[in-house]
PDB file of N, CA and C in Angstrom:
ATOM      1  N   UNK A   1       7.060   5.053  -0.589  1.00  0.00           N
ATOM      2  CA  UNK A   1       7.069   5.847   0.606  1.00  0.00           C
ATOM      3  C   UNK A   1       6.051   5.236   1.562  1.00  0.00           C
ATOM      4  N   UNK A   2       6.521   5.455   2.772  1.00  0.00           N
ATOM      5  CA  UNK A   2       5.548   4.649   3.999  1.00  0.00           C
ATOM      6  C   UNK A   2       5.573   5.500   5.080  1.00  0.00           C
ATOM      7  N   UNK A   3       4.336   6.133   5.641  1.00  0.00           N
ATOM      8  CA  UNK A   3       3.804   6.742   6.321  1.00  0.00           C
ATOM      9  C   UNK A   3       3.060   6.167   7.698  1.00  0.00           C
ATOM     10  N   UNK A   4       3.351   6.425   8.602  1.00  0.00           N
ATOM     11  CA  UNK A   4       2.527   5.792   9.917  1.00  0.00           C
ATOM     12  C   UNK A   4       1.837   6.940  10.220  1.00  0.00           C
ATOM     13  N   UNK A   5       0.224   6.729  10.140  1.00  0.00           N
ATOM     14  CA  UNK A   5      -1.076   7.803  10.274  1.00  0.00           C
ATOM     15  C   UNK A   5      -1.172   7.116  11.544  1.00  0.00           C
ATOM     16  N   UNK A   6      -1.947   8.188  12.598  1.00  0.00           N
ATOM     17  CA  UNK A   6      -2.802   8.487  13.532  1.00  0.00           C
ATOM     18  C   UNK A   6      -3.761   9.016  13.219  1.00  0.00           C
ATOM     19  N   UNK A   7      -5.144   7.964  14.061  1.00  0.00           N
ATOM     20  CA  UNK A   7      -6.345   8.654  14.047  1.00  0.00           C
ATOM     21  C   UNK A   7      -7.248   7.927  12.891  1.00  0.00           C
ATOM     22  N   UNK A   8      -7.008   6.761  11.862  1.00  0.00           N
ATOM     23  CA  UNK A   8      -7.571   6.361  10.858  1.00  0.00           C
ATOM     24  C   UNK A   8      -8.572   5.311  12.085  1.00  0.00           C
ATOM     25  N   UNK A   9      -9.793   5.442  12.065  1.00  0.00           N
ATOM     26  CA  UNK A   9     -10.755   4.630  12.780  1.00  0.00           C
ATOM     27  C   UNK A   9     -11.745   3.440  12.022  1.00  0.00           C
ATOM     28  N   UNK A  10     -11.980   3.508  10.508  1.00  0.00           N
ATOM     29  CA  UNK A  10     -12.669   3.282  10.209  1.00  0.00           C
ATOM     30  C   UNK A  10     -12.534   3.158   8.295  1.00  0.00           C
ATOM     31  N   UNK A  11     -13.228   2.463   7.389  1.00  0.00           N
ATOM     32  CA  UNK A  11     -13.480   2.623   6.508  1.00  0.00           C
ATOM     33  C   UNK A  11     -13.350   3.884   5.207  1.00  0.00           C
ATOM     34  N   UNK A  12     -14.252   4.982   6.396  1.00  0.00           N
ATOM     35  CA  UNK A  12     -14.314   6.491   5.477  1.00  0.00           C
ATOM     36  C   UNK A  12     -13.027   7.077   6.076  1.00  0.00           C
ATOM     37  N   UNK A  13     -12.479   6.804   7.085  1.00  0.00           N
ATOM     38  CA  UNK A  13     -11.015   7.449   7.196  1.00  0.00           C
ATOM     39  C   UNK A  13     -10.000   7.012   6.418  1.00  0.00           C
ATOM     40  N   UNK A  14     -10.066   5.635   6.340  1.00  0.00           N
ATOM     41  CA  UNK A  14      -8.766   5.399   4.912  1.00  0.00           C
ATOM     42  C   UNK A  14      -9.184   6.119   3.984  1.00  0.00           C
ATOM     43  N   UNK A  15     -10.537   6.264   3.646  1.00  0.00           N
ATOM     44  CA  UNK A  15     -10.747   6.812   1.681  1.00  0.00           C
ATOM     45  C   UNK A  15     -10.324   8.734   1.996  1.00  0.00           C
ATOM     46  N   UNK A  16     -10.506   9.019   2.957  1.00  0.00           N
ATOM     47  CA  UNK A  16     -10.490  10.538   3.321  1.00  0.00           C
ATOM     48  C   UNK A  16      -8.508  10.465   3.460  1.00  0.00           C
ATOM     49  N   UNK A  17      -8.146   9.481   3.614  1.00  0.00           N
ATOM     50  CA  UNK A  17      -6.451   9.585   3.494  1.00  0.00           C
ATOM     51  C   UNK A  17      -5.786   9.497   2.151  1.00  0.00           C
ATOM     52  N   UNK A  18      -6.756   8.244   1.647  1.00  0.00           N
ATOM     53  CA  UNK A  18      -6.528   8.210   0.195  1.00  0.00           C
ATOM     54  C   UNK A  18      -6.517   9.308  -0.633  1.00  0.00           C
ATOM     55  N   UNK A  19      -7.734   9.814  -0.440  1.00  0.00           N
ATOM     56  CA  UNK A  19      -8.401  11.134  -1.348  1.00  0.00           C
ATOM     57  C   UNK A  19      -7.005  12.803  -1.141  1.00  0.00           C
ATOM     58  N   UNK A  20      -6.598  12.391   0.417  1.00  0.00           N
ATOM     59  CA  UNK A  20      -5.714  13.563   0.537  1.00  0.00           C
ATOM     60  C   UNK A  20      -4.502  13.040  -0.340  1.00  0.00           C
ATOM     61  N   UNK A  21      -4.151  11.972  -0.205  1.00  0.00           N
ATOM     62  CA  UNK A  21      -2.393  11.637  -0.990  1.00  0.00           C
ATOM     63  C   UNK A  21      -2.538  11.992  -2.165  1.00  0.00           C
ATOM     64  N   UNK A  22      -4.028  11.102  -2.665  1.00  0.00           N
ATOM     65  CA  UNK A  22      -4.218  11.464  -4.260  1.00  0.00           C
ATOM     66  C   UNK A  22      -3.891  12.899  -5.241  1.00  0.00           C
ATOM     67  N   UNK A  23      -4.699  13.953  -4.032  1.00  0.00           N
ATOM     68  CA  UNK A  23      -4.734  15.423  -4.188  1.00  0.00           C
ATOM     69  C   UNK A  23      -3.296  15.933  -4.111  1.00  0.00           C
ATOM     70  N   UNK A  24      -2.307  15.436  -2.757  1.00  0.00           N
ATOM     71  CA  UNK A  24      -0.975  15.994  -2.861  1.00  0.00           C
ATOM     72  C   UNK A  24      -0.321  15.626  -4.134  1.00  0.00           C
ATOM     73  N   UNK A  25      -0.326  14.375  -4.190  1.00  0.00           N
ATOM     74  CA  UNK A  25       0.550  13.752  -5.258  1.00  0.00           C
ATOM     75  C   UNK A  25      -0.075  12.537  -6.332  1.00  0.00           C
ATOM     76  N   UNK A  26      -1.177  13.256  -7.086  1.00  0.00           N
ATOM     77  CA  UNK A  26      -1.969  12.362  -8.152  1.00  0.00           C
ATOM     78  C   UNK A  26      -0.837  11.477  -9.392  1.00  0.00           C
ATOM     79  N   UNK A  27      -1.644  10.675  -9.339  1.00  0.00           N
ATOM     80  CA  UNK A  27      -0.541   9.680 -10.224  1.00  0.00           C
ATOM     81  C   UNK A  27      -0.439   8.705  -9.078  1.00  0.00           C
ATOM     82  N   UNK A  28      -0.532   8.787  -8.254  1.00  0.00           N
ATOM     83  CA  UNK A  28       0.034   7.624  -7.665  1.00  0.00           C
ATOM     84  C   UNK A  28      -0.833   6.896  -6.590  1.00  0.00           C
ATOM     85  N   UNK A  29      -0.862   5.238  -6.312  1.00  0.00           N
ATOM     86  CA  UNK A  29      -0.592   3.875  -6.119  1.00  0.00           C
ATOM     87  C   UNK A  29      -0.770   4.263  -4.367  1.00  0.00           C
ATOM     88  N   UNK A  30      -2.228   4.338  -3.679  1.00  0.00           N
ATOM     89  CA  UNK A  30      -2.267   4.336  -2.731  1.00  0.00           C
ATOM     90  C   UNK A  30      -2.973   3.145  -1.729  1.00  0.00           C
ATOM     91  N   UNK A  31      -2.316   2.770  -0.789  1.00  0.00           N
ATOM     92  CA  UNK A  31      -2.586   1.155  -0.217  1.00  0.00           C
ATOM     93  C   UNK A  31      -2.817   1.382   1.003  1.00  0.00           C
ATOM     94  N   UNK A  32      -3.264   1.514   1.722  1.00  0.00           N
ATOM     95  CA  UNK A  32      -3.909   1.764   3.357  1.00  0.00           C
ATOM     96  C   UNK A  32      -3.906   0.547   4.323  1.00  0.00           C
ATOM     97  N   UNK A  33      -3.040   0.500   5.286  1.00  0.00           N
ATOM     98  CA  UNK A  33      -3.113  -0.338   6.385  1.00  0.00           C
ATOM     99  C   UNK A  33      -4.038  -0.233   7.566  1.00  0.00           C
ATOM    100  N   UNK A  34      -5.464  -0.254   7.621  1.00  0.00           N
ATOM    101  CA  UNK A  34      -5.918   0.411   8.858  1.00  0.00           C
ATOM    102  C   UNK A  34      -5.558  -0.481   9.987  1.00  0.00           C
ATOM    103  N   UNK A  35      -5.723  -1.733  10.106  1.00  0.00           N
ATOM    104  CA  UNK A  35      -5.412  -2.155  11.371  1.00  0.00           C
ATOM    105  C   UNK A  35      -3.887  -1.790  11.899  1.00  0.00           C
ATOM    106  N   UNK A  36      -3.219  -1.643  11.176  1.00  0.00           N
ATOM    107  CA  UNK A  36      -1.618  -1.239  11.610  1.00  0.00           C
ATOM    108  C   UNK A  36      -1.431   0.292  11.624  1.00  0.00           C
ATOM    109  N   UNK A  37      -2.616   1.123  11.083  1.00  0.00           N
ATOM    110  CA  UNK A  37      -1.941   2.549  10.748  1.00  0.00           C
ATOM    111  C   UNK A  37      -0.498   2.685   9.742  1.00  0.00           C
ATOM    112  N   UNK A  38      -0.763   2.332   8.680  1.00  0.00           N
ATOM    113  CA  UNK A  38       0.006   2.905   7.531  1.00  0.00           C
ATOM    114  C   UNK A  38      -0.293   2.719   6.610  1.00  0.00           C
ATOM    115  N   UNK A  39       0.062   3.797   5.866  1.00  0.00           N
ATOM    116  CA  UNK A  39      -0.112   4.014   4.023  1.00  0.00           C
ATOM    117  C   UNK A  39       1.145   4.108   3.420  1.00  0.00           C
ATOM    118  N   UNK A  40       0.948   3.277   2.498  1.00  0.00           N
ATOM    119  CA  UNK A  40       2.111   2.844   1.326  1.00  0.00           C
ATOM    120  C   UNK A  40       1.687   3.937   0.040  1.00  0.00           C
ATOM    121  N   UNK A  41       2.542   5.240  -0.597  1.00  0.00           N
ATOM    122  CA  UNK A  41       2.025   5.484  -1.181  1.00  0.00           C
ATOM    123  C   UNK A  41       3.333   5.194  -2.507  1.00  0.00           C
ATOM    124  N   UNK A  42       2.648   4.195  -3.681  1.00  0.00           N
ATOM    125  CA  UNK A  42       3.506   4.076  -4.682  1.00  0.00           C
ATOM    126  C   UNK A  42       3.239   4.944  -5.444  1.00  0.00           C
ATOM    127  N   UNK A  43       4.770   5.865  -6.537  1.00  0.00           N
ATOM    128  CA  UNK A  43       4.684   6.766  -7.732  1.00  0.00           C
ATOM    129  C   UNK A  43       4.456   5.610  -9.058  1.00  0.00           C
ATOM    130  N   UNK A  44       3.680   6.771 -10.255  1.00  0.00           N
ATOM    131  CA  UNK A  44       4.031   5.902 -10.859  1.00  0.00           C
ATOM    132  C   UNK A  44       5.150   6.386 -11.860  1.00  0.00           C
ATOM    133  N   UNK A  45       5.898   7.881 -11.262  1.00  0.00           N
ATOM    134  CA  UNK A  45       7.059   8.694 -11.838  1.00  0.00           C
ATOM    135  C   UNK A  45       7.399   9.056 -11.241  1.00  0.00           C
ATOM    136  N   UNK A  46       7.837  10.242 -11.392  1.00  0.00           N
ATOM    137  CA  UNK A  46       9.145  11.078  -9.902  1.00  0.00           C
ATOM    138  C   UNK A  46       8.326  10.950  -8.721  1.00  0.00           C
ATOM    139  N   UNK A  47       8.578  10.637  -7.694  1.00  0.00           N
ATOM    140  CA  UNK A  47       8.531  10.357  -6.555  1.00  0.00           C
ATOM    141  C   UNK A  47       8.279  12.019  -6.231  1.00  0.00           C
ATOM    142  N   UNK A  48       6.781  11.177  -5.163  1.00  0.00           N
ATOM    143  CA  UNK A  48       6.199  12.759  -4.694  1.00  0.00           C
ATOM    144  C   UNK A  48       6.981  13.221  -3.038  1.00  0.00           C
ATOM    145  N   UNK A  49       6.638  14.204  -3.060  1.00  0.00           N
ATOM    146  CA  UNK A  49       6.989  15.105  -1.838  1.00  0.00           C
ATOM    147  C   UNK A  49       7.061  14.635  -0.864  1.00  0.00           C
ATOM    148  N   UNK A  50       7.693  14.338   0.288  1.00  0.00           N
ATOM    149  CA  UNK A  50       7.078  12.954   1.411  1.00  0.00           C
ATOM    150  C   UNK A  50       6.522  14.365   2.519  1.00  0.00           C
ATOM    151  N   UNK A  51       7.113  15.408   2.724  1.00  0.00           N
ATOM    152  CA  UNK A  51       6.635  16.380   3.359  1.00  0.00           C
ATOM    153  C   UNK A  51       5.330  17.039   3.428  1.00  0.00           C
ATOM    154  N   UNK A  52       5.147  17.139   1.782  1.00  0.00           N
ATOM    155  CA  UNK A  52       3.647  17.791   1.114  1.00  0.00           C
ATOM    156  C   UNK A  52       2.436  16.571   1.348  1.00  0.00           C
ATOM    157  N   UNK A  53       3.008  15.370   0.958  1.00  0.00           N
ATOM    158  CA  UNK A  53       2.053  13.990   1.680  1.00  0.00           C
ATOM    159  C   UNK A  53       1.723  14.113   3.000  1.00  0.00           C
ATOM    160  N   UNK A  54       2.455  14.035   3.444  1.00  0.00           N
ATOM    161  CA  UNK A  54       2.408  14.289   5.220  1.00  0.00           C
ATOM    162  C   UNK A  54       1.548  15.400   5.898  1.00  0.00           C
ATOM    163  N   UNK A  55       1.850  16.566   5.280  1.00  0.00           N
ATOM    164  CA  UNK A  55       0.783  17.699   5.321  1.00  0.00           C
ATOM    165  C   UNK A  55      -0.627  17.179   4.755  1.00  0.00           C
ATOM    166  N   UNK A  56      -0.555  17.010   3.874  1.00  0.00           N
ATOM    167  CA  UNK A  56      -2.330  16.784   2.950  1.00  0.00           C
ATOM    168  C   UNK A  56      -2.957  15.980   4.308  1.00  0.00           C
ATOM    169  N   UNK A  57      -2.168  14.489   4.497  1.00  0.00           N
ATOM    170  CA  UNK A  57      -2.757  13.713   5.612  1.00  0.00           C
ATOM    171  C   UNK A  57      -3.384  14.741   6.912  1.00  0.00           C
ATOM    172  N   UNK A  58      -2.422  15.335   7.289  1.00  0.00           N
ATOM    173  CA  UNK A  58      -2.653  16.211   8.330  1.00  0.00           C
ATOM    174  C   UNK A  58      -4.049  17.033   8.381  1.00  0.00           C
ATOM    175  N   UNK A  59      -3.561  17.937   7.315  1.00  0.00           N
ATOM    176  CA  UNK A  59      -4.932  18.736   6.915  1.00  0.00           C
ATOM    177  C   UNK A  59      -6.233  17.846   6.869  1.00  0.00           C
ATOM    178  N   UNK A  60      -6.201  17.066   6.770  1.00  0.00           N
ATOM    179  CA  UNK A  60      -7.486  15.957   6.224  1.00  0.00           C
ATOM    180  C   UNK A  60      -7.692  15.263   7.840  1.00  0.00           C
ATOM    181  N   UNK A  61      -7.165  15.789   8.751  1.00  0.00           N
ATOM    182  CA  UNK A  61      -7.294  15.469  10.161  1.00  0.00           C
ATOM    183  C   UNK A  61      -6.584  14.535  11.052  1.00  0.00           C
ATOM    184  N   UNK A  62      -5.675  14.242  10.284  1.00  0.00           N
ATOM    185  CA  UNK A  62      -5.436  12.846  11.007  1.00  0.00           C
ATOM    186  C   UNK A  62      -3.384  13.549  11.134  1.00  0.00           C
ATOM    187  N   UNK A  63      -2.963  12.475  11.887  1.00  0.00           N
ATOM    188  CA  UNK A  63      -1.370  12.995  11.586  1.00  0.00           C
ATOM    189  C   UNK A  63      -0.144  11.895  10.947  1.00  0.00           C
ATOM    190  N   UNK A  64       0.312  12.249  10.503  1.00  0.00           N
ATOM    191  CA  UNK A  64       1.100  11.278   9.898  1.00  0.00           C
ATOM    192  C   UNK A  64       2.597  11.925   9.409  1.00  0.00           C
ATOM    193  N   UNK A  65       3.386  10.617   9.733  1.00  0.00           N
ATOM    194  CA  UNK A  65       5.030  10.684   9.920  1.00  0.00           C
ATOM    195  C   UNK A  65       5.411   9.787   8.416  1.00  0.00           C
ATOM    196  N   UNK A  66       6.241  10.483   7.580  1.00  0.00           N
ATOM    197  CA  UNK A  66       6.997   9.815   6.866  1.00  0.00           C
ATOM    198  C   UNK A  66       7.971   8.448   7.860  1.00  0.00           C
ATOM    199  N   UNK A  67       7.552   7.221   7.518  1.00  0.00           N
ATOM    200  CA  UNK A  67       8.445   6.084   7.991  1.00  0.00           C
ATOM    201  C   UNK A  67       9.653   5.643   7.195  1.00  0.00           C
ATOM    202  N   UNK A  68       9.377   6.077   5.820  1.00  0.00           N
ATOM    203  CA  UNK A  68      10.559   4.996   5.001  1.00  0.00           C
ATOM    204  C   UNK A  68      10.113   5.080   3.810  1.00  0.00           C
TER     205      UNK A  68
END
């Protein structure tokens, strides 16, 4: 799943994106693009929520669109 975030500025904003995917959907394989704005988040079983991901990001301040 691939997500295009708004609002990641810095270092502690990827780990604060990380930390939210982790929390929505633990188990899984998270990869952060900051210069491009996107996160790749790999399962390492059933494939998590792309909606409930999207929210966690949100909540955690920033906004983010399921891409693909």
């Amino acid at each position: 799943m691939e997500l295009k975030v708004e609002g990641m500025t810095c270092g502690g904003c990827a780990e604060a994106v990380k930390r939210a995917v982790r929390a929505a959907a633990p188990g899984t394989e998270v990869a952060v693009d900051l210069a491009g704005g996107r996160v790749t988040v790999s399962p390492s079983g059933a494939a998590p929520d792309a909606a409930a991901v999207a929210a966690a990001i949100d909540r955690a301040g920033f906004h983010a669109r399921v891409t693909g």
